[in-house]
PDB file of N, CA and C in Angstrom:
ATOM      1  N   UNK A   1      12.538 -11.844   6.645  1.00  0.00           N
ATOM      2  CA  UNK A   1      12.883 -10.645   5.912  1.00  0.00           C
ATOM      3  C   UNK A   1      12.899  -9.453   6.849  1.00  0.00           C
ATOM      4  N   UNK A   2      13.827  -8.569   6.639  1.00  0.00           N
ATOM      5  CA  UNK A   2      13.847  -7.078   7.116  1.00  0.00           C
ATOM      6  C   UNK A   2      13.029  -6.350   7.133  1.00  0.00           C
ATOM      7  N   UNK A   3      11.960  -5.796   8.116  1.00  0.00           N
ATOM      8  CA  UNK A   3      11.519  -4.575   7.335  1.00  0.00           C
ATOM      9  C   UNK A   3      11.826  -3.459   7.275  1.00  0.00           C
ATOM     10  N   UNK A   4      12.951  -3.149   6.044  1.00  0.00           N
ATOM     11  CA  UNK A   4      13.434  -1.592   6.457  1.00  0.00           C
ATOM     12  C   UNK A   4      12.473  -0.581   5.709  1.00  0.00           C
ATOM     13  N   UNK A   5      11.095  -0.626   5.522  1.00  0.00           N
ATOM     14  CA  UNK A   5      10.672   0.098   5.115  1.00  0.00           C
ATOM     15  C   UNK A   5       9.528   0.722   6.257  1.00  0.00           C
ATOM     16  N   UNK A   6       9.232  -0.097   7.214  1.00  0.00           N
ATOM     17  CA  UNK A   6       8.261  -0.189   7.948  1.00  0.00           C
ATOM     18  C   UNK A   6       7.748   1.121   8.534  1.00  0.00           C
ATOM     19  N   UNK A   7       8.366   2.346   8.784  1.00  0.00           N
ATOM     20  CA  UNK A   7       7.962   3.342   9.553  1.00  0.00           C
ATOM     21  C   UNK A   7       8.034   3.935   8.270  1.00  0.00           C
ATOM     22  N   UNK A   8       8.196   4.091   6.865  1.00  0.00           N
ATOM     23  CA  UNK A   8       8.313   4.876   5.953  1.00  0.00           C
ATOM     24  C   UNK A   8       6.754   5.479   5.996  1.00  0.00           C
ATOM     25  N   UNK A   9       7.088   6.645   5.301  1.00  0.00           N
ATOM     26  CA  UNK A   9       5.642   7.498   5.303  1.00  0.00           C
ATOM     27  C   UNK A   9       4.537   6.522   4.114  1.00  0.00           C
ATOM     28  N   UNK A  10       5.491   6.059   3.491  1.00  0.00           N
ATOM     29  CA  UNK A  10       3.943   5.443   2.385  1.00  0.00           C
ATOM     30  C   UNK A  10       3.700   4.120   3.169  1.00  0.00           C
ATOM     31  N   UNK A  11       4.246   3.129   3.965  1.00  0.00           N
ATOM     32  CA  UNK A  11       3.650   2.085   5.205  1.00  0.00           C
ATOM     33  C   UNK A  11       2.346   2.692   5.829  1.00  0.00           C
ATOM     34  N   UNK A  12       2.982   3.279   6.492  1.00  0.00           N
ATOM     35  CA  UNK A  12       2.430   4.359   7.231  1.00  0.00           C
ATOM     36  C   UNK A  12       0.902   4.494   6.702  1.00  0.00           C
ATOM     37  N   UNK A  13       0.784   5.276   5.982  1.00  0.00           N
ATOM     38  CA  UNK A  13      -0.391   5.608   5.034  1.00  0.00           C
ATOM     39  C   UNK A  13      -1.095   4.441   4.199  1.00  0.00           C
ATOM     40  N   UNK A  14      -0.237   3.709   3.763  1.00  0.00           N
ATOM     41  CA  UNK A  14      -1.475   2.483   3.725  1.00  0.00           C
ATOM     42  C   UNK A  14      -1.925   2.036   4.636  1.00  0.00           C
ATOM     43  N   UNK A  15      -1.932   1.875   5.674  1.00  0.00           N
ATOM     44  CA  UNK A  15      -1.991   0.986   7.116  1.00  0.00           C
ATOM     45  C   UNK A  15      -3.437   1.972   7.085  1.00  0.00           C
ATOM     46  N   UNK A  16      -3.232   3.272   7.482  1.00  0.00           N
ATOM     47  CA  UNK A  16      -4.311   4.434   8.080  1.00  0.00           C
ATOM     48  C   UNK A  16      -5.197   4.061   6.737  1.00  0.00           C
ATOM     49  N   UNK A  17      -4.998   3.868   5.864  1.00  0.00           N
ATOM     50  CA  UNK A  17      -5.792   3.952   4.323  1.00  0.00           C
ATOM     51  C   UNK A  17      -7.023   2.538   4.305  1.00  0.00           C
ATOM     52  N   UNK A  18      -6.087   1.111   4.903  1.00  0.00           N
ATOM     53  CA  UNK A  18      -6.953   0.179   4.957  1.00  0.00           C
ATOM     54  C   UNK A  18      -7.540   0.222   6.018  1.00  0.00           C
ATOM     55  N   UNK A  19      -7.090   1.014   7.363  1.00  0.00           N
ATOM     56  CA  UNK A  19      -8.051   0.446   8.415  1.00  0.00           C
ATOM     57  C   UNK A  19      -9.143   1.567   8.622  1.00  0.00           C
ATOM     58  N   UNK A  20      -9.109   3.329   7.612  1.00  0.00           N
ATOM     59  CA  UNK A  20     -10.265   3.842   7.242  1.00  0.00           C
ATOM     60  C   UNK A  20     -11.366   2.790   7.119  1.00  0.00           C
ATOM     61  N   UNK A  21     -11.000   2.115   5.959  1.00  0.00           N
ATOM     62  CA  UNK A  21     -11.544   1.312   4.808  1.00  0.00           C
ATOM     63  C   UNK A  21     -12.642  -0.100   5.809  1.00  0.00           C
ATOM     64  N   UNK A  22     -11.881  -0.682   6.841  1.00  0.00           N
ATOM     65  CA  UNK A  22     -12.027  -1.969   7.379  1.00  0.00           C
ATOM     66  C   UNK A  22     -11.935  -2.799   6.518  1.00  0.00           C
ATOM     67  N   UNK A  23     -10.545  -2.853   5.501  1.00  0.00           N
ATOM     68  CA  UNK A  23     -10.492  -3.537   4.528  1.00  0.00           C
ATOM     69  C   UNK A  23      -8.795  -4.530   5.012  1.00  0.00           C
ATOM     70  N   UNK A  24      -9.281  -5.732   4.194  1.00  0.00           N
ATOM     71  CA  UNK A  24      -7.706  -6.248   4.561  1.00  0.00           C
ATOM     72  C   UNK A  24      -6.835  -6.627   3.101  1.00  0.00           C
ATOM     73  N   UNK A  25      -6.148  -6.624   3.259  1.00  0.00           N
ATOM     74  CA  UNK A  25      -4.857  -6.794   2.327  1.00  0.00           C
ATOM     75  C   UNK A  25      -5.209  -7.652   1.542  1.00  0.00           C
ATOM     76  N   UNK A  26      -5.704  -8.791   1.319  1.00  0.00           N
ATOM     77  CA  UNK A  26      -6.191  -9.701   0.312  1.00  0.00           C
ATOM     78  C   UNK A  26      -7.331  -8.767  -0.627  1.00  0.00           C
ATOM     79  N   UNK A  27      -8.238  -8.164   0.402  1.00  0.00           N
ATOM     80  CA  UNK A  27      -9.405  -7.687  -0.555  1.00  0.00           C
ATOM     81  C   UNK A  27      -8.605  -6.463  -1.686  1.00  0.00           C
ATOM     82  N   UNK A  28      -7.974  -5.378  -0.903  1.00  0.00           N
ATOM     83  CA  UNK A  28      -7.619  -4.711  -1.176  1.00  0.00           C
ATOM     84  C   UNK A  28      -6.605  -5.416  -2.608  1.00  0.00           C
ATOM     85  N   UNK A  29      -5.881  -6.009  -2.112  1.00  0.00           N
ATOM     86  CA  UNK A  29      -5.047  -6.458  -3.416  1.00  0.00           C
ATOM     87  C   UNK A  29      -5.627  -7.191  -4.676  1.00  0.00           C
ATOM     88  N   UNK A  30      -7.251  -7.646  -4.072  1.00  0.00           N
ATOM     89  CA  UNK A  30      -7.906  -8.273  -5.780  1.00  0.00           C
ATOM     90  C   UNK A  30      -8.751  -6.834  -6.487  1.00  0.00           C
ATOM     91  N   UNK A  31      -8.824  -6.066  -5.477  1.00  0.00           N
ATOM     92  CA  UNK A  31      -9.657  -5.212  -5.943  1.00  0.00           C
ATOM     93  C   UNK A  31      -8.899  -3.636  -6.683  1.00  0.00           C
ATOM     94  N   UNK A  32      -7.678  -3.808  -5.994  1.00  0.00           N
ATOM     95  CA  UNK A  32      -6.884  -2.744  -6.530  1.00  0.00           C
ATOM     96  C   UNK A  32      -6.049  -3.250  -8.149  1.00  0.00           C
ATOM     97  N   UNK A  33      -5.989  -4.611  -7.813  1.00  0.00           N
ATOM     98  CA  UNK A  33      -4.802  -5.184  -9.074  1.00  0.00           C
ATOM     99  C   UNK A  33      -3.389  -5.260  -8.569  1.00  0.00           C
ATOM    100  N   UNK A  34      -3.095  -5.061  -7.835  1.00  0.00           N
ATOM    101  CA  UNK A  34      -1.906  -5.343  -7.075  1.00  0.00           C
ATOM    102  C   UNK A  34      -1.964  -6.407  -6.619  1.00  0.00           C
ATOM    103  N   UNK A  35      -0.908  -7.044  -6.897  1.00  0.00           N
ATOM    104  CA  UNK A  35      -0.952  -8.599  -6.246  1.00  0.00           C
ATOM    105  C   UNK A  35      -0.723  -8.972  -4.667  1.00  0.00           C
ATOM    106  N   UNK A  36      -1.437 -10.258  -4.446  1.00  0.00           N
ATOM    107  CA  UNK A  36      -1.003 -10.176  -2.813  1.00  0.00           C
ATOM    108  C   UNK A  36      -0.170  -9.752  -2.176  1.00  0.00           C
ATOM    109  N   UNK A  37       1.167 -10.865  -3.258  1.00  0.00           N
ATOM    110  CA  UNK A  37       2.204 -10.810  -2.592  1.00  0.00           C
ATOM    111  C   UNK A  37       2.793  -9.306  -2.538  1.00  0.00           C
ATOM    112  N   UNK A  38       2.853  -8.771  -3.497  1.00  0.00           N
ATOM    113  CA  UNK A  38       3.197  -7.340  -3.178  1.00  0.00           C
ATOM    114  C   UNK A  38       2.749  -6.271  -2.500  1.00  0.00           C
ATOM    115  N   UNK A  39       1.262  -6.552  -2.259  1.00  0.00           N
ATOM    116  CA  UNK A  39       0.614  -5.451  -1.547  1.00  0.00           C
ATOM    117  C   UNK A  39       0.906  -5.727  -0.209  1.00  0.00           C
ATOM    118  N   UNK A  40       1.785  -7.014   0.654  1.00  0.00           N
ATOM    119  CA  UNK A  40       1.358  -7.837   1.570  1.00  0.00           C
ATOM    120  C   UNK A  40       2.874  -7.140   2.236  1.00  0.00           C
ATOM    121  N   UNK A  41       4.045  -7.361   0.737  1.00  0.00           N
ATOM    122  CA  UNK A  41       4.967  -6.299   1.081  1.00  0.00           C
ATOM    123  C   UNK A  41       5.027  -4.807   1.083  1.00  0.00           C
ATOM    124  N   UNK A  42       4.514  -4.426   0.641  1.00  0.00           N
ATOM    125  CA  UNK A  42       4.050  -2.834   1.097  1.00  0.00           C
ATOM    126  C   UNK A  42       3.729  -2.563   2.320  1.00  0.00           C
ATOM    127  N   UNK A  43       2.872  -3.647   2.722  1.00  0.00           N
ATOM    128  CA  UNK A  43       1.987  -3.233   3.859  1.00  0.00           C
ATOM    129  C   UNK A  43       3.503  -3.443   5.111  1.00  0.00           C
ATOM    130  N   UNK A  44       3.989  -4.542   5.123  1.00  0.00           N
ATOM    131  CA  UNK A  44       4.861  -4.898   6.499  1.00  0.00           C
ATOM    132  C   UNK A  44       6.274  -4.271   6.123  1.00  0.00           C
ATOM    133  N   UNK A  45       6.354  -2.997   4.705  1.00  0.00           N
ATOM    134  CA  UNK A  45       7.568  -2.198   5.022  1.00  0.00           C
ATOM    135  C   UNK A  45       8.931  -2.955   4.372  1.00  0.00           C
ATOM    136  N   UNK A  46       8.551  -4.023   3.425  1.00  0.00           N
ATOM    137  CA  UNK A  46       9.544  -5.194   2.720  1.00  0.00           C
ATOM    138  C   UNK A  46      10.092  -4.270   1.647  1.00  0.00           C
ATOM    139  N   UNK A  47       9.301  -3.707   0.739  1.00  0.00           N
ATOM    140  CA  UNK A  47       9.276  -3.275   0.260  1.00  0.00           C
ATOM    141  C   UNK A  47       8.823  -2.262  -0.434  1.00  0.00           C
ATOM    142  N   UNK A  48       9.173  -0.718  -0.837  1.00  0.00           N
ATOM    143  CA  UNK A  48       8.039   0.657  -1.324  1.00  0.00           C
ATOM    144  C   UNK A  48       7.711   0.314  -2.910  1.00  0.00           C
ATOM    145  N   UNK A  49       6.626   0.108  -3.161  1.00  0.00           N
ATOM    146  CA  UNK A  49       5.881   0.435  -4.744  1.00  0.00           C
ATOM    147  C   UNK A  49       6.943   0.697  -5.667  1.00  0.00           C
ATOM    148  N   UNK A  50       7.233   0.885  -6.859  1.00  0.00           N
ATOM    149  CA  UNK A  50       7.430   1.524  -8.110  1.00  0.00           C
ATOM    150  C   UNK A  50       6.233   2.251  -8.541  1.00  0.00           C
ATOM    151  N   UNK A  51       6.102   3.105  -9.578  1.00  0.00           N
ATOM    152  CA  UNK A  51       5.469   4.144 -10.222  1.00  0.00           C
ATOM    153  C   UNK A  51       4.028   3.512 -10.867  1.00  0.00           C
ATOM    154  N   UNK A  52       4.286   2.261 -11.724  1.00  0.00           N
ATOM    155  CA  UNK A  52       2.981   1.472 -11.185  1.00  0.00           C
ATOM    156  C   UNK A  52       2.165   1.205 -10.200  1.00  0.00           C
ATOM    157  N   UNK A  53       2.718   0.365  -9.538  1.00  0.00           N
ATOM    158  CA  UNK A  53       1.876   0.415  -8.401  1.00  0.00           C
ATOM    159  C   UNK A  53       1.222   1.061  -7.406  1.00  0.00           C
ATOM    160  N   UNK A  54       2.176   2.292  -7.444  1.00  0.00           N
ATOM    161  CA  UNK A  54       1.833   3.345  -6.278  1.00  0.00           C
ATOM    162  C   UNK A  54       0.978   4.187  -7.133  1.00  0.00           C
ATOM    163  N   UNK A  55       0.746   4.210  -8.761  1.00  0.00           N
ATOM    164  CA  UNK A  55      -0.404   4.962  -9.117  1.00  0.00           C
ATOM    165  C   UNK A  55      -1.458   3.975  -9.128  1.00  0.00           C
ATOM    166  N   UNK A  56      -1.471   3.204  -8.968  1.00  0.00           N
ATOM    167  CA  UNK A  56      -2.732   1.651  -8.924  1.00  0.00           C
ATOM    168  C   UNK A  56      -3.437   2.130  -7.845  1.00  0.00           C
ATOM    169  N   UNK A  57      -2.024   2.174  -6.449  1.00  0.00           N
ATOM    170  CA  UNK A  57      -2.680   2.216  -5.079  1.00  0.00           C
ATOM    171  C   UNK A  57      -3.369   3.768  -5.136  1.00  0.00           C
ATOM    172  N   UNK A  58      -2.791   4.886  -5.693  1.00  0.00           N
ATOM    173  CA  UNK A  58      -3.508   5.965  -5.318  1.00  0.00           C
ATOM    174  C   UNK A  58      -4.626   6.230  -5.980  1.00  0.00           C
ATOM    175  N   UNK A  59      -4.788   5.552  -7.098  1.00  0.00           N
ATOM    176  CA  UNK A  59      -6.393   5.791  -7.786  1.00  0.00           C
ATOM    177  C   UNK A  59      -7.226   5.074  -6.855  1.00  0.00           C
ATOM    178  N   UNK A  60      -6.913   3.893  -6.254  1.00  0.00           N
ATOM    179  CA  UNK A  60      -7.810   2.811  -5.760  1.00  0.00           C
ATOM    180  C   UNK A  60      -8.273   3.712  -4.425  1.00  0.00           C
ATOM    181  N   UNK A  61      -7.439   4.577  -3.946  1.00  0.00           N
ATOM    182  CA  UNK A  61      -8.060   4.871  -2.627  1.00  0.00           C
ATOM    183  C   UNK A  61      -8.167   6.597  -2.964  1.00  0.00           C
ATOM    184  N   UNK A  62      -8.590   6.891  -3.947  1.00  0.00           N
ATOM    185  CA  UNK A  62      -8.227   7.827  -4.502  1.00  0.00           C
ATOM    186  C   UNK A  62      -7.858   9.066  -3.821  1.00  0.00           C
ATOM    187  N   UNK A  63      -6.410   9.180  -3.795  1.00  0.00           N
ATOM    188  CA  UNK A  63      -5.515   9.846  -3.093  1.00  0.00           C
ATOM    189  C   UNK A  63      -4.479  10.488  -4.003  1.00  0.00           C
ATOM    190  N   UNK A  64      -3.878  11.448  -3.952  1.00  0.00           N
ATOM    191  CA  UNK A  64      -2.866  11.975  -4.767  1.00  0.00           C
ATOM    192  C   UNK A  64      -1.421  10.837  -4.621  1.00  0.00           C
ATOM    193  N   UNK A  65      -0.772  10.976  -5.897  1.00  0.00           N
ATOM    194  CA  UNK A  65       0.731  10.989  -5.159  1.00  0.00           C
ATOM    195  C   UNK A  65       1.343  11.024  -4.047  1.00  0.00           C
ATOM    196  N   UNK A  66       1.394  12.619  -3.834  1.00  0.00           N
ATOM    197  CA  UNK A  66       1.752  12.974  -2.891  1.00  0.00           C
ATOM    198  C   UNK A  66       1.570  13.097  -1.479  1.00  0.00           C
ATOM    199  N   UNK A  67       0.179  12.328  -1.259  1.00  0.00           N
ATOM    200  CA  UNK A  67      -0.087  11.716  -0.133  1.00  0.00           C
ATOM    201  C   UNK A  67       0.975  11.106   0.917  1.00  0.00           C
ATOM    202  N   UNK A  68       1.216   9.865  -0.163  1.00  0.00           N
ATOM    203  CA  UNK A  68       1.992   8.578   0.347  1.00  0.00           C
ATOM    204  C   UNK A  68       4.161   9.259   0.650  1.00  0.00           C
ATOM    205  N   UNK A  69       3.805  10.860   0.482  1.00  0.00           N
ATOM    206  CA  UNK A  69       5.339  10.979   0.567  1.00  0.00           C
ATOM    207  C   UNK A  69       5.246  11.665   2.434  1.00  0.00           C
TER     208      UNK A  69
END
């Protein structure tokens, strides 16, 4: 797969968000409710969130919205 999302600002910011954390993508995804597979694409830039998810991810690390822009 492509990653045309990979340098996007919300990649970006999860990356800095889990490795604050010393957390990895599995934990993060049972503990947020986001599923692996999707959080797994977020993370490598496959794909950006919808409005669900990206309010899942910003409560979980509790961050605004507008963080991830």
């Amino acid at each position: 797969m492509y990653n045309v999302y990979a340098d996007h600002a919300f990649c970006v910011r999860l990356k800095e968000l889990l490795a604050e954390k010393s957390e990895t993508i599995y934990k993060f995804s049972k503990d947020s409710g986001v599923s692996r597979h999707s959080a797994t694409n977020y993370y490598y830039g496959i794909v950006l969130p919808g409005a669900y998810n990206l309010t899942k991810i910003a409560d979980y690390f509790g961050v605004s919205l507008d963080y991830f822009r």
